[in-house]
Protein backbone atom coordinates (compact mmCIF):
# COMPACT_ATOMS: atom_id res chain seq x y z
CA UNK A 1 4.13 -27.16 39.66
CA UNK A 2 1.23 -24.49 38.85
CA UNK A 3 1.74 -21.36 36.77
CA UNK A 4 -0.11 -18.45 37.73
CA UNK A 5 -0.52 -16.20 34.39
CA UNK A 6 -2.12 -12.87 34.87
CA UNK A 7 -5.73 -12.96 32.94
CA UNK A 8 -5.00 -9.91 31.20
CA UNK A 9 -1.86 -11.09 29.43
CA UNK A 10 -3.74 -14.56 28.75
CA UNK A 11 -6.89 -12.48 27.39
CA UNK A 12 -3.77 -10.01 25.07
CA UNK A 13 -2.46 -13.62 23.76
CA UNK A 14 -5.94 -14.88 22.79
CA UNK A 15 -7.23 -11.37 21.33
CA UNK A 16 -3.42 -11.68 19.33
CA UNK A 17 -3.71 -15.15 18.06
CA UNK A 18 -7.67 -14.68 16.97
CA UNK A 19 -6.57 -11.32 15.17
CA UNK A 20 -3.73 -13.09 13.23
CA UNK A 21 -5.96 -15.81 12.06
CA UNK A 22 -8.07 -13.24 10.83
CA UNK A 23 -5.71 -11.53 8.61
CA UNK A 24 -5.51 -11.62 4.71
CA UNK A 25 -3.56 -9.98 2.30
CA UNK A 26 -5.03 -7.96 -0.89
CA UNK A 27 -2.63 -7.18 -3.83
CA UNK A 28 -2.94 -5.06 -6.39
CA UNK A 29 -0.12 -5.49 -8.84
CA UNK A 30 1.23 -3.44 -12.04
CA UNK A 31 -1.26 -0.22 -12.19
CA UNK A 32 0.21 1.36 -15.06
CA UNK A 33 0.14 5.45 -14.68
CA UNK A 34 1.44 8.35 -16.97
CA UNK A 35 2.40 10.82 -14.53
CA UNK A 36 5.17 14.00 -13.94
CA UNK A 37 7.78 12.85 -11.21
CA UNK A 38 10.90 13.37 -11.00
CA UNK A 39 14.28 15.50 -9.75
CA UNK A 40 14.76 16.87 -13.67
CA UNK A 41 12.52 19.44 -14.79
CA UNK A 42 11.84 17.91 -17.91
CA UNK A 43 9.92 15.16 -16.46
CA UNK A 44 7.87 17.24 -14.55
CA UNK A 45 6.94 18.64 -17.63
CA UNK A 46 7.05 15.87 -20.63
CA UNK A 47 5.87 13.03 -17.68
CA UNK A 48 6.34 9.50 -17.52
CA UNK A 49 5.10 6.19 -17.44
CA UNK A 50 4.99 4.32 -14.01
CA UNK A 51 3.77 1.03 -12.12
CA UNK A 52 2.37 0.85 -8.91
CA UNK A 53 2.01 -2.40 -6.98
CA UNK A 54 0.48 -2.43 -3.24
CA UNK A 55 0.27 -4.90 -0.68
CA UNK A 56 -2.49 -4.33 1.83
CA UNK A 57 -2.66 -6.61 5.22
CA UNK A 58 -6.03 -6.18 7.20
CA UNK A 59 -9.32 -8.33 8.49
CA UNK A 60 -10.76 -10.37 5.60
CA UNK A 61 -12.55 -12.60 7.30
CA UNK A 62 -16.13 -10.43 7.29
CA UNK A 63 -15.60 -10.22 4.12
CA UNK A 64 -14.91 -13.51 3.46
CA UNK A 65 -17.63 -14.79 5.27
CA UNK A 66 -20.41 -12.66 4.21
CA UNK A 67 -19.93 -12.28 0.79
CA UNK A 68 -20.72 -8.46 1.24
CA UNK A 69 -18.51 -5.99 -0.35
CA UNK A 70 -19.31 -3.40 2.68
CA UNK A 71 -17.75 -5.96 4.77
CA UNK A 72 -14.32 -5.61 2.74
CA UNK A 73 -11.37 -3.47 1.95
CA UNK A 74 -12.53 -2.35 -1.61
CA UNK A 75 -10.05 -2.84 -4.28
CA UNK A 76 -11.62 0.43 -6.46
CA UNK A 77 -10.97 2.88 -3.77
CA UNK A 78 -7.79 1.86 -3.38
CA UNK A 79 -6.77 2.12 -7.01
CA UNK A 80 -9.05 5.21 -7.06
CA UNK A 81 -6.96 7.06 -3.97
CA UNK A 82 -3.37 5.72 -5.72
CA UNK A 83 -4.58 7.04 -8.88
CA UNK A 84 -5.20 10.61 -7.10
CA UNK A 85 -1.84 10.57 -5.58
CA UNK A 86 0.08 9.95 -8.80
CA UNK A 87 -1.28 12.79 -10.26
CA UNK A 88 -0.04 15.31 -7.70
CA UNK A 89 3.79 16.05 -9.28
CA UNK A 90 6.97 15.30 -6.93
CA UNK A 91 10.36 15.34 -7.26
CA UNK A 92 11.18 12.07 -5.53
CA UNK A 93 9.26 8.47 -6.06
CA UNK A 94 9.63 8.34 -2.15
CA UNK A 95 7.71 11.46 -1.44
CA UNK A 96 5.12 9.79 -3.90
CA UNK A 97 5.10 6.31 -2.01
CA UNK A 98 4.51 7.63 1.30
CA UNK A 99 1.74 9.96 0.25
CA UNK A 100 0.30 7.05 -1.10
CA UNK A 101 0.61 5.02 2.50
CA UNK A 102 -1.07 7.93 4.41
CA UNK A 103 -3.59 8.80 2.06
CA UNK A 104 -4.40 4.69 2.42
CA UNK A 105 -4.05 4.38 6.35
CA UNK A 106 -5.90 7.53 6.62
CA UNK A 107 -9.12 6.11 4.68
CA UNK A 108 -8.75 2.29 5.74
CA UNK A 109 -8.02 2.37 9.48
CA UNK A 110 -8.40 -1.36 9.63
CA UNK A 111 -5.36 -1.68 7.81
CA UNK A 112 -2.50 -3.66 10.03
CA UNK A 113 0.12 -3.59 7.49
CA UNK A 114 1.13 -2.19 4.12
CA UNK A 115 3.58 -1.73 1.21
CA UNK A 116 3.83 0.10 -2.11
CA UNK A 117 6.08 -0.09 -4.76
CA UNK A 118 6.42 2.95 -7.26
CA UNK A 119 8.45 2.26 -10.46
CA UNK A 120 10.00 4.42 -12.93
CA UNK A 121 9.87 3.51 -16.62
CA UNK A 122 12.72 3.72 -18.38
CA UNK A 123 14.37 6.55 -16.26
CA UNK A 124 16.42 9.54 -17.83
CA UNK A 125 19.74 8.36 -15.88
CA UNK A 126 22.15 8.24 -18.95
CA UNK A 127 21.98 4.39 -20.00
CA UNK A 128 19.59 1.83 -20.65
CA UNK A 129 17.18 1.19 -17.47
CA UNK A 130 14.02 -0.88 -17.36
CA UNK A 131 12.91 1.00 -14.33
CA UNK A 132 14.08 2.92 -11.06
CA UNK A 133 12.13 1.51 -8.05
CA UNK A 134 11.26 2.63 -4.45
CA UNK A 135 9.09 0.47 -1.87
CA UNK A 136 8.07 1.64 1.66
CA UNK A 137 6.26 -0.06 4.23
CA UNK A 138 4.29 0.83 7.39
């Protein structure tokens, strides 16, 4: 029995499988941040501390290959563009995550897949809290 496959959908599943073996992840974990979010006026005026961890899936493999740090997704403008968006004040951690994702997709377009986590420090919620957390991925 013979099993006639269109070309194009056996070119998509090669172009697929050579792009997933060309994926990496880069992590940067626990940027610390003093910052002025938050629903309560008070913390958008006495500020906080918060953590920022961010999980980045693109192409390493140029990178990886050549050594070259124009070949990669580079770590310092990320932390650079994360540390610009937690100094812009919100009221809500998710407004501040998801600025974070399109300030990143808009400046790495190679990027496949990402996630950031935004933590509160010891939030104001009436008890003892080690931190208030939201994560959104795209």
């Amino acid at each position: 029995m013979i099993i006639v496959v269109p070309i194009s959908l056996l070119l998509s599943l090669i172009f697929n499988f050579a792009q997933k073996n060309r994926m990496g992840i880069i992590e940067l974990e626990g940027m610390h941040f003093f910052a002025y979010h938050g629903h309560f006026e008070v913390e958008r005026v006495v500020g906080n501390e918060f953590l920022v961890d961010i999980t980045i899936e693109t192409d390493c493999m140029e990178a990886a290959e050549s050594d070259d740090l124009q070949d990669a997704l580079n770590y310092q403008v990320v932390f650079e563009l994360i540390k610009r968006e937690m100094q812009v004040p919100s009221f809500l951690l998710e407004h501040v995550a998801k600025r974070i994702l399109d300030a990143l997709y808009a400046e790495f377009p190679t990027i496949q897949k990402a996630k950031v986590k935004v933590s509160k420090l010891n939030p104001p919620m009436g008890g003892q809290i080690a931190k208030a957390s939201v994560t959104l991925m795209r």
